[in-house]
N, C-alpha and C. Protein backbone atom coordinates (compact mmCIF):
# COMPACT_ATOMS: atom_id res chain seq x y z
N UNK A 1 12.35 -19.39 21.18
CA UNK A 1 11.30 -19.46 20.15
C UNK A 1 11.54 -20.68 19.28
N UNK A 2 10.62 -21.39 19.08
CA UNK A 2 10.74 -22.52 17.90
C UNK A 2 10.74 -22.27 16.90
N UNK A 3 11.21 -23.50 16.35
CA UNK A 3 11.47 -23.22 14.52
C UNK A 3 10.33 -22.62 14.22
N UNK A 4 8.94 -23.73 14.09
CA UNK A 4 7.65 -23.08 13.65
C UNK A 4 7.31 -21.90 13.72
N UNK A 5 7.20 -21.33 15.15
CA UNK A 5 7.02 -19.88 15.31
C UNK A 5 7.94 -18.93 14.93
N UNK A 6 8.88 -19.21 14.59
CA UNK A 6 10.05 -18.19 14.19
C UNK A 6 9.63 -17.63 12.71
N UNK A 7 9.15 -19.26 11.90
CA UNK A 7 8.67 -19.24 10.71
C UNK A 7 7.79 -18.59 10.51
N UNK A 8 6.34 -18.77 11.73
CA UNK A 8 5.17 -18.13 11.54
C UNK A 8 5.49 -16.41 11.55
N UNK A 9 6.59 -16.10 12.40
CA UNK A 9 6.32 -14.91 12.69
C UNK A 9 7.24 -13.53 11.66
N UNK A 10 7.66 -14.94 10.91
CA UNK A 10 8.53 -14.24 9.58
C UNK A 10 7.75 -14.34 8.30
N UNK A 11 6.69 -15.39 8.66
CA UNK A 11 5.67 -15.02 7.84
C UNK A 11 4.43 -14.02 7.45
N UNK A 12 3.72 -13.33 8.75
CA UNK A 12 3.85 -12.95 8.91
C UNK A 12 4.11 -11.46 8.88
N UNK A 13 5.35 -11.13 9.25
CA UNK A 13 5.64 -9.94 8.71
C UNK A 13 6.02 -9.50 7.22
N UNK A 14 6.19 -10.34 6.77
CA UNK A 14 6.41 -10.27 5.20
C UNK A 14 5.55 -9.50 4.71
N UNK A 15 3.78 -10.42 5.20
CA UNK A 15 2.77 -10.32 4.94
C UNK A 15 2.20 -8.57 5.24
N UNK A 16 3.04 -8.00 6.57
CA UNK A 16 2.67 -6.56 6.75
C UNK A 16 3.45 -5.90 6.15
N UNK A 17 4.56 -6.26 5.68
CA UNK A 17 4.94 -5.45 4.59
C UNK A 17 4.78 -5.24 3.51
N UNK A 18 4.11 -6.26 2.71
CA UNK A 18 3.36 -6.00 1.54
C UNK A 18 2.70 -5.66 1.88
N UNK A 19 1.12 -5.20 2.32
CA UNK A 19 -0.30 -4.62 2.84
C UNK A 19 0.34 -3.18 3.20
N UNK A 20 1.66 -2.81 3.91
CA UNK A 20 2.02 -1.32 4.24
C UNK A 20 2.36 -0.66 2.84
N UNK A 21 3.08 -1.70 2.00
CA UNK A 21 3.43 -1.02 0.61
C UNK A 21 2.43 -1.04 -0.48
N UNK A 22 1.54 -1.78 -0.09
CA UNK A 22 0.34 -1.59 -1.60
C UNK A 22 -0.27 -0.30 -1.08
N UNK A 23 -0.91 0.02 0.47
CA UNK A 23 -1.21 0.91 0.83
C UNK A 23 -0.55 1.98 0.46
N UNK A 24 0.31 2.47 1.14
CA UNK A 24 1.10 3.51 0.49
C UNK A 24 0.78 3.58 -1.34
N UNK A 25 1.23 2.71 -2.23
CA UNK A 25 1.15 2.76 -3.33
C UNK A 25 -0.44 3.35 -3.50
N UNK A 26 -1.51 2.74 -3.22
CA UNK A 26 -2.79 3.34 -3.01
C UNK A 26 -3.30 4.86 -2.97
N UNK A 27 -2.53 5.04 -1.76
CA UNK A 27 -2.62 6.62 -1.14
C UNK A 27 -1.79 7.56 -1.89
N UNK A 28 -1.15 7.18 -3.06
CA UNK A 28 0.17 7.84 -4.00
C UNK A 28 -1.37 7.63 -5.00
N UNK A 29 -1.43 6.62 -5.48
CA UNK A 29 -2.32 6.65 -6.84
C UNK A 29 -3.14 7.60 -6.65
N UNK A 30 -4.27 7.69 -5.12
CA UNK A 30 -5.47 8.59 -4.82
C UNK A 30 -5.40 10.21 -4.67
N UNK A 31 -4.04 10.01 -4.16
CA UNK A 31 -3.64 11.38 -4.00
C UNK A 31 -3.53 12.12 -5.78
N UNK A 32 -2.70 10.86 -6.48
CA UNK A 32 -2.16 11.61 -8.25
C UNK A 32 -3.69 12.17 -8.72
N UNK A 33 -4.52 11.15 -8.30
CA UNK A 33 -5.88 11.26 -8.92
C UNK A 33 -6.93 12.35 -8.79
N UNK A 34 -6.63 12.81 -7.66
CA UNK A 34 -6.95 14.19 -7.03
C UNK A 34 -6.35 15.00 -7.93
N UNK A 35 -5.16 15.50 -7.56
CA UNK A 35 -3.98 16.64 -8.25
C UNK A 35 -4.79 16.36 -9.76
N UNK A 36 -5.00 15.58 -10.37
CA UNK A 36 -4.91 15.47 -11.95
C UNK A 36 -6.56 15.88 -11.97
N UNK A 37 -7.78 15.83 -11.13
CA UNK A 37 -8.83 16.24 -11.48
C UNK A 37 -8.80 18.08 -10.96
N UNK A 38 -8.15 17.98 -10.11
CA UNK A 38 -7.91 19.71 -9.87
C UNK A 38 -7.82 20.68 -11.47
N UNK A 39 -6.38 19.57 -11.49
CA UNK A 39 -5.50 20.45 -12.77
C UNK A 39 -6.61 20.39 -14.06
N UNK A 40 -7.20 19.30 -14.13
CA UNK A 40 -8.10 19.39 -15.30
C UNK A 40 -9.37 20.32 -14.76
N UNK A 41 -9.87 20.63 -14.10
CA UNK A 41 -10.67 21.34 -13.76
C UNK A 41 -12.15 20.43 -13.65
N UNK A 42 -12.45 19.10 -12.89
CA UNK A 42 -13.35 18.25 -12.57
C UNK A 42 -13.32 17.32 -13.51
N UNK A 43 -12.80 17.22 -14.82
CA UNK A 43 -12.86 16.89 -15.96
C UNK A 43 -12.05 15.01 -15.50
N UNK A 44 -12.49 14.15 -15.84
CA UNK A 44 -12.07 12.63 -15.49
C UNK A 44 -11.09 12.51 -16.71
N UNK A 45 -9.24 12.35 -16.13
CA UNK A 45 -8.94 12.24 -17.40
C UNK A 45 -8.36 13.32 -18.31
């Protein structure tokens, strides 16, 4: 593998690991957001 591509492909994955962790972070926020309109009873908040 060449330098370049070694680079590209460490670039890359960097790149899917941030996009896997905002996701996750996402699906944590959507999920809290749920639980917290339950507990309030439809109520936003």
């Amino acid at each position: 593998m060449s330098a370049e591509s070694l680079r590209r492909a460490r670039r890359h994955a960097a790149r899917l690991h941030r996009t896997a962790e905002s996701d996750r972070k996402n699906a944590a926020a959507a999920l809290q957001r749920a639980l917290d309109r339950r507990d309030n009873g439809g109520s936003a908040g």
